[in-house]
C-alpha atoms as a PDB file:
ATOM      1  CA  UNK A   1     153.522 -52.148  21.566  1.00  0.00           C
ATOM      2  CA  UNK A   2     157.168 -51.845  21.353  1.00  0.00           C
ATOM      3  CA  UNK A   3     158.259 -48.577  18.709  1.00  0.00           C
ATOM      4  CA  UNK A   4     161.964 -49.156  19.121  1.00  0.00           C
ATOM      5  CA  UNK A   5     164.693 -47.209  21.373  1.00  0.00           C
ATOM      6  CA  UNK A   6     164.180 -43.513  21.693  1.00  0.00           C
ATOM      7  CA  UNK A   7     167.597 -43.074  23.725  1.00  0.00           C
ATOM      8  CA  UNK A   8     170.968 -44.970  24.886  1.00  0.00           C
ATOM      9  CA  UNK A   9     172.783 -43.246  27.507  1.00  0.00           C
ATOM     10  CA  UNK A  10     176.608 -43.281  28.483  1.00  0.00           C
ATOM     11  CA  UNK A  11     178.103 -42.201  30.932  1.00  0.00           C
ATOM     12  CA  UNK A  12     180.002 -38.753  31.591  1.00  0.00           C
ATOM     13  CA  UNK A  13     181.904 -36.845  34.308  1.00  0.00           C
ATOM     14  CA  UNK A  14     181.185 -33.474  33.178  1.00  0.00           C
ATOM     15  CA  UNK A  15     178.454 -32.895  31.485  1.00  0.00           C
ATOM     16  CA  UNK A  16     178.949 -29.110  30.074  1.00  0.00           C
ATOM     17  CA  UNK A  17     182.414 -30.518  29.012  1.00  0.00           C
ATOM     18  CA  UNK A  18     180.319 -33.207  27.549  1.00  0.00           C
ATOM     19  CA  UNK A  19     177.713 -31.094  26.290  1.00  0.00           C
ATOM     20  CA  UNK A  20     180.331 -28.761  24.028  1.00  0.00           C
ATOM     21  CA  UNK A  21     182.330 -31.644  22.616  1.00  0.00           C
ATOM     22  CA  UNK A  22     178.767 -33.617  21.094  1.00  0.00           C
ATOM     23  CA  UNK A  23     177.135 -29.889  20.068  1.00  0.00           C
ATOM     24  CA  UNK A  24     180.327 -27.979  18.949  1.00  0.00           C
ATOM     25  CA  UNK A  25     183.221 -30.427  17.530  1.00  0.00           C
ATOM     26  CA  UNK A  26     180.500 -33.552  16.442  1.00  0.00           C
ATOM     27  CA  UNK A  27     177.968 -31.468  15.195  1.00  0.00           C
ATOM     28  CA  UNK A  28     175.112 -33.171  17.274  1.00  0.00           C
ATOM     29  CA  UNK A  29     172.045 -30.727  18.737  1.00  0.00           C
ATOM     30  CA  UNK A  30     170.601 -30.413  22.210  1.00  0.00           C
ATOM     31  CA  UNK A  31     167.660 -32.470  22.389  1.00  0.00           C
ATOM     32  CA  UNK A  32     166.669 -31.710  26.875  1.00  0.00           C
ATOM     33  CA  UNK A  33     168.552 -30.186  28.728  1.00  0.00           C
ATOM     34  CA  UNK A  34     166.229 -30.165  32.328  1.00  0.00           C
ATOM     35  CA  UNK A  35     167.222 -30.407  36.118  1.00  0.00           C
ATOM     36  CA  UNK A  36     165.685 -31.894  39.307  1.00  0.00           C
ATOM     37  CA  UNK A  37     167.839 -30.549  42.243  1.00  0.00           C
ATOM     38  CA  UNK A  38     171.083 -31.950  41.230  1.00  0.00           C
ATOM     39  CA  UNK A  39     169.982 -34.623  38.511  1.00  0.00           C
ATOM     40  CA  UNK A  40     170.441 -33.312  35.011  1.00  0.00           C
ATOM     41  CA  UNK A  41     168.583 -35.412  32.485  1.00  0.00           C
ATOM     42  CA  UNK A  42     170.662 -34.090  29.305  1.00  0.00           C
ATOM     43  CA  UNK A  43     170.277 -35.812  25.934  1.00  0.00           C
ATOM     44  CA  UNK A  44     171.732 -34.527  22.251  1.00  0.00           C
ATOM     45  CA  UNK A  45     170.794 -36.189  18.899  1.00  0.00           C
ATOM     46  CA  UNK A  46     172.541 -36.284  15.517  1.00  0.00           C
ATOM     47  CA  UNK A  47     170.932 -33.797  13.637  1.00  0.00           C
ATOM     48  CA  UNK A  48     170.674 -37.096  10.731  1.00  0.00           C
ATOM     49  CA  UNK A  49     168.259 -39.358  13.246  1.00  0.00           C
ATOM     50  CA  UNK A  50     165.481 -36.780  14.883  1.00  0.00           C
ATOM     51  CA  UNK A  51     164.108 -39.932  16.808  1.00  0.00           C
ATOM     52  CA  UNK A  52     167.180 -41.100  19.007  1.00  0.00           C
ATOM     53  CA  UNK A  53     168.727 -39.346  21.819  1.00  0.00           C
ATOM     54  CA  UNK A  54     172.015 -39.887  23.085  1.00  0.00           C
ATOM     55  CA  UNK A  55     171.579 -39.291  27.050  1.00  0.00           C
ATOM     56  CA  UNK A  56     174.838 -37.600  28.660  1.00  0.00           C
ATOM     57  CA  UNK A  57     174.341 -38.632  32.242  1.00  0.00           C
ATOM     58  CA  UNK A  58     176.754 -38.227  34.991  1.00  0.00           C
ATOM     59  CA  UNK A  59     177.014 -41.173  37.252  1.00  0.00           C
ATOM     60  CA  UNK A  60     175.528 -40.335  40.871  1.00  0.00           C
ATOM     61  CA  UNK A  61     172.482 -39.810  42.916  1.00  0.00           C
ATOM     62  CA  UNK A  62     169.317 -41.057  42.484  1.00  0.00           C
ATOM     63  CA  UNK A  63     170.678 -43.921  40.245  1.00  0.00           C
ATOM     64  CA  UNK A  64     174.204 -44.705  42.130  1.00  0.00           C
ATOM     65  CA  UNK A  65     175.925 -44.259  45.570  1.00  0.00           C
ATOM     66  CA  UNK A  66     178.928 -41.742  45.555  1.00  0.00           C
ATOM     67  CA  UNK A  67     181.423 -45.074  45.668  1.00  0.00           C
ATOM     68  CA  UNK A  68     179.461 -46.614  42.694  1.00  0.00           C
ATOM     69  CA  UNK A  69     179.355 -43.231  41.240  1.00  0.00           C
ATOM     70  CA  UNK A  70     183.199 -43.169  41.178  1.00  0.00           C
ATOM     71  CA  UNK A  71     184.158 -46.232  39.961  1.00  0.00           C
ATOM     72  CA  UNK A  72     181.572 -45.556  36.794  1.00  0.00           C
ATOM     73  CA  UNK A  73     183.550 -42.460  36.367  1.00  0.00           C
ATOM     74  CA  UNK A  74     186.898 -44.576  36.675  1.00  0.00           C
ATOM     75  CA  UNK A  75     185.985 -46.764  34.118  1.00  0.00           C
ATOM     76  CA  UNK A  76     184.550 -44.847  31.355  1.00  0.00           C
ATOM     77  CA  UNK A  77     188.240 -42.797  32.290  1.00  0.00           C
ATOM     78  CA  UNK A  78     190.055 -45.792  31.363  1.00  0.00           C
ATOM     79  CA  UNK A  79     188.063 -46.732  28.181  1.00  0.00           C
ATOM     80  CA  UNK A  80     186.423 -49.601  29.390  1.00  0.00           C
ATOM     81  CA  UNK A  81     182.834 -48.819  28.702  1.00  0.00           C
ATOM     82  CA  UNK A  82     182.237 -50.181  24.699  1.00  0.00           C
ATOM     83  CA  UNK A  83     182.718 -48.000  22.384  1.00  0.00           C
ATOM     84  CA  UNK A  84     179.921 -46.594  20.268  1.00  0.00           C
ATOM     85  CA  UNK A  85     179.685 -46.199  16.710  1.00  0.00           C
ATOM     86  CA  UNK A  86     179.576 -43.221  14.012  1.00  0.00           C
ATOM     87  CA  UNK A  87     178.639 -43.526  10.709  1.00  0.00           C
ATOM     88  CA  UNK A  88     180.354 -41.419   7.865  1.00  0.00           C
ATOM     89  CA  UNK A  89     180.303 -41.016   4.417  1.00  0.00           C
ATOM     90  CA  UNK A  90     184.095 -39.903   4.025  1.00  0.00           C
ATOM     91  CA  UNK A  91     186.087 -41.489   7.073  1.00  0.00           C
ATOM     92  CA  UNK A  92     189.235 -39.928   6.004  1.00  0.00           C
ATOM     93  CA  UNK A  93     187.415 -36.395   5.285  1.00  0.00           C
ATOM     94  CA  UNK A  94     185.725 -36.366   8.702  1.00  0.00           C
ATOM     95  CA  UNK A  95     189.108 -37.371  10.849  1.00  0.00           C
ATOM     96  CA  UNK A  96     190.544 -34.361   9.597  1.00  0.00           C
ATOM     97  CA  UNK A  97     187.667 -32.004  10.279  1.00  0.00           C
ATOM     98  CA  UNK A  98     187.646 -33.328  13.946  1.00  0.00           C
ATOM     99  CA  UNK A  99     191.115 -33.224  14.586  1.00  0.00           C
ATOM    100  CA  UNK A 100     191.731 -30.238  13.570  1.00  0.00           C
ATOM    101  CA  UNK A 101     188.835 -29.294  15.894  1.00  0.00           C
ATOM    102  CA  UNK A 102     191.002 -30.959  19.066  1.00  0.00           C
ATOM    103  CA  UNK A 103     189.224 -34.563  19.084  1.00  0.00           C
ATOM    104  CA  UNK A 104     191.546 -36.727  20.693  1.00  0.00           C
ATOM    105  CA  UNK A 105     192.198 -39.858  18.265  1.00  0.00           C
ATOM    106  CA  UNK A 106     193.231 -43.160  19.608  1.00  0.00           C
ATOM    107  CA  UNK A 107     193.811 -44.511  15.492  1.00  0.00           C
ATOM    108  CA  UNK A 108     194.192 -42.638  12.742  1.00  0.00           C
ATOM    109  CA  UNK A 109     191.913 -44.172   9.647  1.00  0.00           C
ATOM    110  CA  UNK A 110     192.917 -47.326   8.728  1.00  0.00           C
ATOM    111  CA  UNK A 111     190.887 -49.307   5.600  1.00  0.00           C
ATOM    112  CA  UNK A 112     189.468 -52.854   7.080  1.00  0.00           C
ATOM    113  CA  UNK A 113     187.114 -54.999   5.966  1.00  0.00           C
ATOM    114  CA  UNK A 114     186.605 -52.543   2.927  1.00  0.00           C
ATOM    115  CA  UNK A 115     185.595 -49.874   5.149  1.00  0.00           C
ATOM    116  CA  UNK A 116     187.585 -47.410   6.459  1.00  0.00           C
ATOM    117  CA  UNK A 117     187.522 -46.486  10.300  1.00  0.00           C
ATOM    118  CA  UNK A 118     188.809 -44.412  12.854  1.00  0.00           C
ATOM    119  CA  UNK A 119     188.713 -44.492  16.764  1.00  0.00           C
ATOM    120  CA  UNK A 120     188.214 -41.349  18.864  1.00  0.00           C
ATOM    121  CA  UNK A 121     187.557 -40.685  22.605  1.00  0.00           C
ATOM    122  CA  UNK A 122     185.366 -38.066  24.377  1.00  0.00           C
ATOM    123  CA  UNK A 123     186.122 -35.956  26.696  1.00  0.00           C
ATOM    124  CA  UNK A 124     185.119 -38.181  29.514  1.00  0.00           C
ATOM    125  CA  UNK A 125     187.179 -40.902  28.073  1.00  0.00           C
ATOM    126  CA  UNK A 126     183.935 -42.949  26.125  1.00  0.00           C
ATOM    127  CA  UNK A 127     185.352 -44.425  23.068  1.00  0.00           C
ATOM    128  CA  UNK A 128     183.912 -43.823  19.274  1.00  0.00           C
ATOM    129  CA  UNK A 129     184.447 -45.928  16.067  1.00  0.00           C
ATOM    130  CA  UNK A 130     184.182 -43.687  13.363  1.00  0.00           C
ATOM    131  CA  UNK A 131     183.324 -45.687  10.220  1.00  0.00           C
ATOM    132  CA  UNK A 132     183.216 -45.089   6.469  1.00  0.00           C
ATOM    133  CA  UNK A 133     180.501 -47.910   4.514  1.00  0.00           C
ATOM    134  CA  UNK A 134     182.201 -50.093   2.211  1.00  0.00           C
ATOM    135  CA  UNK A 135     181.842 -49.059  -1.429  1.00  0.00           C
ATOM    136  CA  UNK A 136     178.623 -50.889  -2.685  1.00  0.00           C
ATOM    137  CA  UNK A 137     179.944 -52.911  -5.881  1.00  0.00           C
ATOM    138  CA  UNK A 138     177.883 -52.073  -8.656  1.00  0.00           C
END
């Protein structure tokens, strides 16, 4: 029987770098944090949805070769991975509380759609829309 998706990874080139931005500047929690030799299986969760994990893996062995590895790493570097999404209640509210934090911003809040949204980028280079609902009419 199928329950749904318990986590999505992306991919990361550091993953204690990784580990600090998600925990201490996006207010996400360690969910497992376990090794196998040199494969760290390392998820976090928003402390909103207790039954997803977001899996910070670092390209490489057993998954990938080193030159598979390092063009993963290359990419996500560049932005090219697509960008994930954040839900907010006050996008305007929240870009200041993470920039003033040191999140890197790639666009500032900008009202579309009647929503408001932001982009951001971790530290690996894995980009983030930050969005704000539109205002139910009512």
């Amino acid at each position: 029987m199928n329950e749904g998706i318990n986590v999505a990874g992306i991919y990361v080139d550091d993953q204690d770098a990784a580990l600090a931005f998600y925990v201490d500047k996006l207010g996400f929690r360690v969910h497992t944090d376990v090794r196998n030799g040199p494969y760290r299986w390392l998820t976090v969760q928003h402390p909103d949805q207790p039954s997803f994990q977001l899996g910070l893996f670092r390209p490489g062995p057993p998954i990938h070769d080193e030159a598979t590895a390092q063009t993963l790493r290359a990419m996500v570097a560049k932005g090219a991975m697509p960008s994930l999404v954040l839900s907010v209640a006050d996008c305007r509210a929240s870009y200041a509380r993470l920039k003033a934090l040191g999140v890197e911003f790639t666009e500032e809040p900008v009202d579309r759609y009647g929503s408001v949204d932001a982009g951001f980028r971790d530290p690996a280079g894995n980009g983030w829309k930050m969005i704000q609902a539109p205002k139910s009419a009512g």
